[in-house]
PDB file of N, CA and C in Angstrom:
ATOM      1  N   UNK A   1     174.820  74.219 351.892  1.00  0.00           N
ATOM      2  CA  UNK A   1     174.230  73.773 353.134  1.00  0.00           C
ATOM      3  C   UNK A   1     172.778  73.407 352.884  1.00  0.00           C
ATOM      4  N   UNK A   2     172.546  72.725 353.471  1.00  0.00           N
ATOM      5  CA  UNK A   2     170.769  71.731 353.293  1.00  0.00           C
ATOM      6  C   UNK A   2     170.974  71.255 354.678  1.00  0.00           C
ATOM      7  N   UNK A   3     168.859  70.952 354.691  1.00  0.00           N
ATOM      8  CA  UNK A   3     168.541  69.860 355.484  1.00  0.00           C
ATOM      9  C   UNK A   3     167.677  68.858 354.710  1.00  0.00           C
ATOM     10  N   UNK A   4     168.284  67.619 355.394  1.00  0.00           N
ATOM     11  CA  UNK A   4     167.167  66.595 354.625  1.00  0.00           C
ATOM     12  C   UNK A   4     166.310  65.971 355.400  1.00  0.00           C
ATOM     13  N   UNK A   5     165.188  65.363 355.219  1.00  0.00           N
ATOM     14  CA  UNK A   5     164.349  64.613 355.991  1.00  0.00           C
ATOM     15  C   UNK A   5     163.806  63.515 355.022  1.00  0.00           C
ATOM     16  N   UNK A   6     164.217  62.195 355.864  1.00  0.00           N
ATOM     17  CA  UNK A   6     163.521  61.103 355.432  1.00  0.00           C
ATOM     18  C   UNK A   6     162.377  59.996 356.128  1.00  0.00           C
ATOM     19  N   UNK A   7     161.485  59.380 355.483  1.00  0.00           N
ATOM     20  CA  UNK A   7     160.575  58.537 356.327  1.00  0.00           C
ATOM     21  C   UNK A   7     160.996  57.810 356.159  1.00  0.00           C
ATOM     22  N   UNK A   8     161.062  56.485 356.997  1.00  0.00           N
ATOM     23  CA  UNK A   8     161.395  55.207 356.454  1.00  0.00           C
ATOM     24  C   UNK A   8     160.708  53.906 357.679  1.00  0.00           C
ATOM     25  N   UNK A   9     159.945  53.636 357.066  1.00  0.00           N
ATOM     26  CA  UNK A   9     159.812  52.312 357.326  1.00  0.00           C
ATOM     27  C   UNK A   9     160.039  51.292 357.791  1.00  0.00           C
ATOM     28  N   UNK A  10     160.228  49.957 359.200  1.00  0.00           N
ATOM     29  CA  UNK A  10     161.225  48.937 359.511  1.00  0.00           C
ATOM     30  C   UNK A  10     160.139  47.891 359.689  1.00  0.00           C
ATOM     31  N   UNK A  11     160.327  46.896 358.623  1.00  0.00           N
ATOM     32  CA  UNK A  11     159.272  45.676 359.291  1.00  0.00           C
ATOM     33  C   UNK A  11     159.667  44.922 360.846  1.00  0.00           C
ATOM     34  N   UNK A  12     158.731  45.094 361.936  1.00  0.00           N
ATOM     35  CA  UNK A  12     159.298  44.606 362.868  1.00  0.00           C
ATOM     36  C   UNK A  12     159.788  42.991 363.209  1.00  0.00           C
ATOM     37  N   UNK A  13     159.990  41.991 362.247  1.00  0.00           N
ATOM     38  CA  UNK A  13     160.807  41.095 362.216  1.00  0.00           C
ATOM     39  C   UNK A  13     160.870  40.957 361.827  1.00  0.00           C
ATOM     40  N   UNK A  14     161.319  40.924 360.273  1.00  0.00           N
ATOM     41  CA  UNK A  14     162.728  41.009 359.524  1.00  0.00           C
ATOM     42  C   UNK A  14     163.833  41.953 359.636  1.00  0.00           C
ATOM     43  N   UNK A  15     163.574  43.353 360.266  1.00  0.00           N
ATOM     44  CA  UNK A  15     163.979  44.654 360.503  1.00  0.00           C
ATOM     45  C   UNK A  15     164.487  45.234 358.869  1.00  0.00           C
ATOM     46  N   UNK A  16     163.662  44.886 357.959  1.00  0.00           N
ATOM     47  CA  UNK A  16     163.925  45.508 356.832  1.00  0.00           C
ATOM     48  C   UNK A  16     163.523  47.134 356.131  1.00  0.00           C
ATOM     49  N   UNK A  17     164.305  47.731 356.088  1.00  0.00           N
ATOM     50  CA  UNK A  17     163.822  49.115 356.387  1.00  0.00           C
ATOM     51  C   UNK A  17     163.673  49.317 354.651  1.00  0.00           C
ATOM     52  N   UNK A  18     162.269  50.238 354.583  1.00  0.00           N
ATOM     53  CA  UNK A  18     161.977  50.823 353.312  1.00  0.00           C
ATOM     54  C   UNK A  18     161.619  52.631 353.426  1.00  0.00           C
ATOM     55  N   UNK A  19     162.106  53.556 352.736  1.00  0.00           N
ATOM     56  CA  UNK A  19     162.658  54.501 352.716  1.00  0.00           C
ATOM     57  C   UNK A  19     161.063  55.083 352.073  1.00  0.00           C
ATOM     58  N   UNK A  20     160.162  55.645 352.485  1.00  0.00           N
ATOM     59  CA  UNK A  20     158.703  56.085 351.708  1.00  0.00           C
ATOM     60  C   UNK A  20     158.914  57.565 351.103  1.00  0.00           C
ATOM     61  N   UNK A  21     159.620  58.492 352.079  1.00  0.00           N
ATOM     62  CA  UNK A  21     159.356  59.918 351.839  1.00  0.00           C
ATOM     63  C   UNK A  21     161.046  60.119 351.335  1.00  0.00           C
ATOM     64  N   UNK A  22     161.531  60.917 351.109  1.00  0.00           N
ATOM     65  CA  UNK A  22     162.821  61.951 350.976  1.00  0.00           C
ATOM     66  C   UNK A  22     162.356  63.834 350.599  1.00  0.00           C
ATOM     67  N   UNK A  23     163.223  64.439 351.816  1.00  0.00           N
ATOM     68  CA  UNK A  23     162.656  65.840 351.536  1.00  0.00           C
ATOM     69  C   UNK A  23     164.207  66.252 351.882  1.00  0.00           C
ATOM     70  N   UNK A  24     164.519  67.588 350.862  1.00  0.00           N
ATOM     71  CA  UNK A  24     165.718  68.082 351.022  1.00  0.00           C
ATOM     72  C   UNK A  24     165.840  69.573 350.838  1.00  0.00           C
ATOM     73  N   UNK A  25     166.206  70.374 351.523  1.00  0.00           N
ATOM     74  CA  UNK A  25     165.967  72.066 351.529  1.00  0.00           C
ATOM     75  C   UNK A  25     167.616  72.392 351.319  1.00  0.00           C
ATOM     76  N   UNK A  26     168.227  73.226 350.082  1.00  0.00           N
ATOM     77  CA  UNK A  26     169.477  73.345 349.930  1.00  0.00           C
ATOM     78  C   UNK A  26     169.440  74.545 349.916  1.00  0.00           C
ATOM     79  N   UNK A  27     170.274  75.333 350.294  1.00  0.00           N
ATOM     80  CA  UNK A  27     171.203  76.588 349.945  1.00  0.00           C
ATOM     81  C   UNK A  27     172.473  76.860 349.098  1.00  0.00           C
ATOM     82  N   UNK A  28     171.597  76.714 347.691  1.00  0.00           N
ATOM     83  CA  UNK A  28     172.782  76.179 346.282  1.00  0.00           C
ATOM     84  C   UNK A  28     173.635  77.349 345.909  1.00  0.00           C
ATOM     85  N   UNK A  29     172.897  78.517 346.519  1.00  0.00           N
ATOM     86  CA  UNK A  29     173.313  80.627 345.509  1.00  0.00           C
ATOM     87  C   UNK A  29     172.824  79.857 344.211  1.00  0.00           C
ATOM     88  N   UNK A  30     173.887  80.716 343.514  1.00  0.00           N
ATOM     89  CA  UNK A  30     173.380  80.813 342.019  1.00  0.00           C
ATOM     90  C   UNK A  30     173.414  79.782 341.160  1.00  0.00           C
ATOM     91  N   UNK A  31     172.151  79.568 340.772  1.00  0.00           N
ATOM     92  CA  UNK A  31     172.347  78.073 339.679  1.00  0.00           C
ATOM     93  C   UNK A  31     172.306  78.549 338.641  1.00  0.00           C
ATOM     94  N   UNK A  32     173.485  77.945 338.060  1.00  0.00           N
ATOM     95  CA  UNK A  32     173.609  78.167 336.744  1.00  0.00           C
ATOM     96  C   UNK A  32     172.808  77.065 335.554  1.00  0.00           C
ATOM     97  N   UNK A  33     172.908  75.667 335.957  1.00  0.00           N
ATOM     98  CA  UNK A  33     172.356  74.890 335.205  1.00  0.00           C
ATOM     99  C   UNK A  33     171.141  73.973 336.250  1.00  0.00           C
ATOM    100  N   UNK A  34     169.618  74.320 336.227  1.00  0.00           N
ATOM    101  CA  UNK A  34     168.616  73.897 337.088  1.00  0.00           C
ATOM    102  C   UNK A  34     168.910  72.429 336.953  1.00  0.00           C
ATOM    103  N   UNK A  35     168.763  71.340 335.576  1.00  0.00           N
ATOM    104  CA  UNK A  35     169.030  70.153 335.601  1.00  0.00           C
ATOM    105  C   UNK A  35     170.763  69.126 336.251  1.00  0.00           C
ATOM    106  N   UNK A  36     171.616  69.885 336.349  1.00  0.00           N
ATOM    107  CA  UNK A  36     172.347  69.479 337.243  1.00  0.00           C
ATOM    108  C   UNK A  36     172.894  69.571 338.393  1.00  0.00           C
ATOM    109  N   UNK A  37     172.124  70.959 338.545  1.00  0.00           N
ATOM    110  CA  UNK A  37     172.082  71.147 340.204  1.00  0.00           C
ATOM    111  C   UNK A  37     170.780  69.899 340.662  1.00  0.00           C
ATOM    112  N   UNK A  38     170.120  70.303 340.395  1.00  0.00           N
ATOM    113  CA  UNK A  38     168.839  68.801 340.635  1.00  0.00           C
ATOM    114  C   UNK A  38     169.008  67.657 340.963  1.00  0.00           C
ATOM    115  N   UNK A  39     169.878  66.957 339.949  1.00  0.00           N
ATOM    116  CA  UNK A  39     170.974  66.069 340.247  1.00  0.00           C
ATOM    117  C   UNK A  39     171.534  65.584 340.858  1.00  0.00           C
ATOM    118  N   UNK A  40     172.554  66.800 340.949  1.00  0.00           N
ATOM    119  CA  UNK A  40     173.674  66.921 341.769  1.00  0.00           C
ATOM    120  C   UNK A  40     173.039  66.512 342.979  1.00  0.00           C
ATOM    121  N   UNK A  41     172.055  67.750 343.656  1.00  0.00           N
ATOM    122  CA  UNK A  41     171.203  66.965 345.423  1.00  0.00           C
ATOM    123  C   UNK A  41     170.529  66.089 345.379  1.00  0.00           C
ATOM    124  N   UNK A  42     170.044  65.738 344.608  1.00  0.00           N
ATOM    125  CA  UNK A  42     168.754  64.202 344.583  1.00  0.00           C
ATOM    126  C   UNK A  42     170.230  63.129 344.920  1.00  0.00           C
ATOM    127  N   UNK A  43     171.112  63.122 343.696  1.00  0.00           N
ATOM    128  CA  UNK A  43     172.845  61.913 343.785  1.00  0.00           C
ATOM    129  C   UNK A  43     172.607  61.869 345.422  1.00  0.00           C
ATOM    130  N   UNK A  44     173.003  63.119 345.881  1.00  0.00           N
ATOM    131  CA  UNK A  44     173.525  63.149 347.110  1.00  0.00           C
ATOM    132  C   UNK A  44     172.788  62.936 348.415  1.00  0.00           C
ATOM    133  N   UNK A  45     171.360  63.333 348.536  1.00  0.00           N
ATOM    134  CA  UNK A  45     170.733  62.818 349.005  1.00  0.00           C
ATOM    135  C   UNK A  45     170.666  60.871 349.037  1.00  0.00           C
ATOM    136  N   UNK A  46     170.561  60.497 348.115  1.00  0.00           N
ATOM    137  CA  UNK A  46     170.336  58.989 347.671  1.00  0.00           C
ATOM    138  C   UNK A  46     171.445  58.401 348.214  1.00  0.00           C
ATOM    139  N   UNK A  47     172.342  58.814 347.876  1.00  0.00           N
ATOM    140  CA  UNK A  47     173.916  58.518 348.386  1.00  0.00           C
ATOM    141  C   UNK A  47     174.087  58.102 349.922  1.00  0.00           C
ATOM    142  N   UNK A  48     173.808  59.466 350.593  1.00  0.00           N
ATOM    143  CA  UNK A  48     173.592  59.347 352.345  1.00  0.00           C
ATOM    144  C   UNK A  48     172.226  58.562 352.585  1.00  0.00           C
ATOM    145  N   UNK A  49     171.414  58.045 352.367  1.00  0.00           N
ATOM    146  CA  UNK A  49     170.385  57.394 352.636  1.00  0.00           C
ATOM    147  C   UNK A  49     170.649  55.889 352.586  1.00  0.00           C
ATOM    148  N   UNK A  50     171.223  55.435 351.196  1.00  0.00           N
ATOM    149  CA  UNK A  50     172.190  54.281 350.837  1.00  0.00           C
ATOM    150  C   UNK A  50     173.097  53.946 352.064  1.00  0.00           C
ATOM    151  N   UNK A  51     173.562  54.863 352.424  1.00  0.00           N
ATOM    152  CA  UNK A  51     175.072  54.590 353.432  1.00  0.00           C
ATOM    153  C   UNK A  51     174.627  54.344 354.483  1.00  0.00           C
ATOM    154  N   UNK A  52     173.680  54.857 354.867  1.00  0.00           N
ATOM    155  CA  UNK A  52     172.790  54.785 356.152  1.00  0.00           C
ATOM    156  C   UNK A  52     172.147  53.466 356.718  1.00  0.00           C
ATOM    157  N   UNK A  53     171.332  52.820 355.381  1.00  0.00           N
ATOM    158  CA  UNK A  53     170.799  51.740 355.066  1.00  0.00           C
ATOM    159  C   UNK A  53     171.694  50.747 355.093  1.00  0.00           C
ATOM    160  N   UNK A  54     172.330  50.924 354.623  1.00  0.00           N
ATOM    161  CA  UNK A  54     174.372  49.647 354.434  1.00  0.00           C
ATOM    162  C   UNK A  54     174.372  49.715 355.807  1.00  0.00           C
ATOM    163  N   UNK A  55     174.291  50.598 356.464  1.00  0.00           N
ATOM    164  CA  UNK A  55     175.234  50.452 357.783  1.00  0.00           C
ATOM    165  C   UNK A  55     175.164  49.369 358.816  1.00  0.00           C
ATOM    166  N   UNK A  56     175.486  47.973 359.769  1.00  0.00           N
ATOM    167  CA  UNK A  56     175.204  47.351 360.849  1.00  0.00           C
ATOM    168  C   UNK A  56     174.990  47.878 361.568  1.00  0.00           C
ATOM    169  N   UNK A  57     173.843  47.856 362.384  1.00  0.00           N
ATOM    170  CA  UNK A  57     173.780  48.473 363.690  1.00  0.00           C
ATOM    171  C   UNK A  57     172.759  47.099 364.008  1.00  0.00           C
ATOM    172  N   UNK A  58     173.144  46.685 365.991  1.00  0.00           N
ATOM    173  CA  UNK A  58     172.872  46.133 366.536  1.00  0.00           C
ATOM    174  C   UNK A  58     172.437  46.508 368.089  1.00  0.00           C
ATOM    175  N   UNK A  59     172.203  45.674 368.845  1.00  0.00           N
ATOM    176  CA  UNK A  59     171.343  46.321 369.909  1.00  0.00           C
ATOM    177  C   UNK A  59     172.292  45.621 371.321  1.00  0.00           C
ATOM    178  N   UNK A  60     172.691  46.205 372.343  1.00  0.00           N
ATOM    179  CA  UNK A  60     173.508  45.540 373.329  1.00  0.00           C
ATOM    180  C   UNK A  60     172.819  46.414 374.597  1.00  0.00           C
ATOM    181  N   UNK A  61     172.740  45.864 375.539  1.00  0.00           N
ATOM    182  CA  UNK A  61     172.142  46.351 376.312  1.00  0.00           C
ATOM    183  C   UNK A  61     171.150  47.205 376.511  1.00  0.00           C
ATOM    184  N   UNK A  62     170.366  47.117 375.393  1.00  0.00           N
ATOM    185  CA  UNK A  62     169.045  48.065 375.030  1.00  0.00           C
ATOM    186  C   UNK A  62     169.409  49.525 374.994  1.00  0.00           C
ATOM    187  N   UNK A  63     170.685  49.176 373.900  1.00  0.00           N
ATOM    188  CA  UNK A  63     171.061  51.159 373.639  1.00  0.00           C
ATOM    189  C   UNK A  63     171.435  50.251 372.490  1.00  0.00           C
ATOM    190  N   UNK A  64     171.216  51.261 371.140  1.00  0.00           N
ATOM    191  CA  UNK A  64     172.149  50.841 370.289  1.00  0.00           C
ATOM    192  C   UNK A  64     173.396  51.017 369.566  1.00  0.00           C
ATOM    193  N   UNK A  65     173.898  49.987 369.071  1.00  0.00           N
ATOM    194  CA  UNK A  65     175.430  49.687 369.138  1.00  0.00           C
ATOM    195  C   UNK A  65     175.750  49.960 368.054  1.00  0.00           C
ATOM    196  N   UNK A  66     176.719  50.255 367.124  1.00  0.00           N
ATOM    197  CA  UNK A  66     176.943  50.581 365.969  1.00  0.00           C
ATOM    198  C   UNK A  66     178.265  49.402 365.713  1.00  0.00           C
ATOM    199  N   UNK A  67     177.783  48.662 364.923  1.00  0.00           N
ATOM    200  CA  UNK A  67     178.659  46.905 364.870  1.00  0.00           C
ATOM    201  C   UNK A  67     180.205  47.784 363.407  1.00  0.00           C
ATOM    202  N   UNK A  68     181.472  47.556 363.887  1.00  0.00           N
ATOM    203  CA  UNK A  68     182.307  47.563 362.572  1.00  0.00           C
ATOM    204  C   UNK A  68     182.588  46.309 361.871  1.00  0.00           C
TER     205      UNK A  68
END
């Protein structure tokens, strides 16, 4: 279990978003190997941030819409 927190950035017309900060607090127990637990949450962090960024989202009636 973790929390993450990210900053990110949106130029207001292009709406291109750039990602400045990433912060992530995990509850790993026992590490056995420090360099691939490290890894392992940075991957995963990057991963959900990526997916986030991919995602369409659009604006419809000044709420926003999540486009499939």
């Amino acid at each position: 279990m973790g929390a993450q927190f990210v900053e990110v950035w949106a130029h207001r017309l292009t709406r291109e978003a750039r990602v400045s900060r990433m912060l992530g607090v995990f509850d790993a127990g026992r590490i056995v190997n420090e360099q691939l637990a490290r890894s392992q949450l940075s991957g995963g962090m990057i991963w959900g941030v990526s997916a986030g960024l991919h995602e369409a989202a659009g604006r419809r009636a000044q709420r926003p819409v999540r486009q499939r």
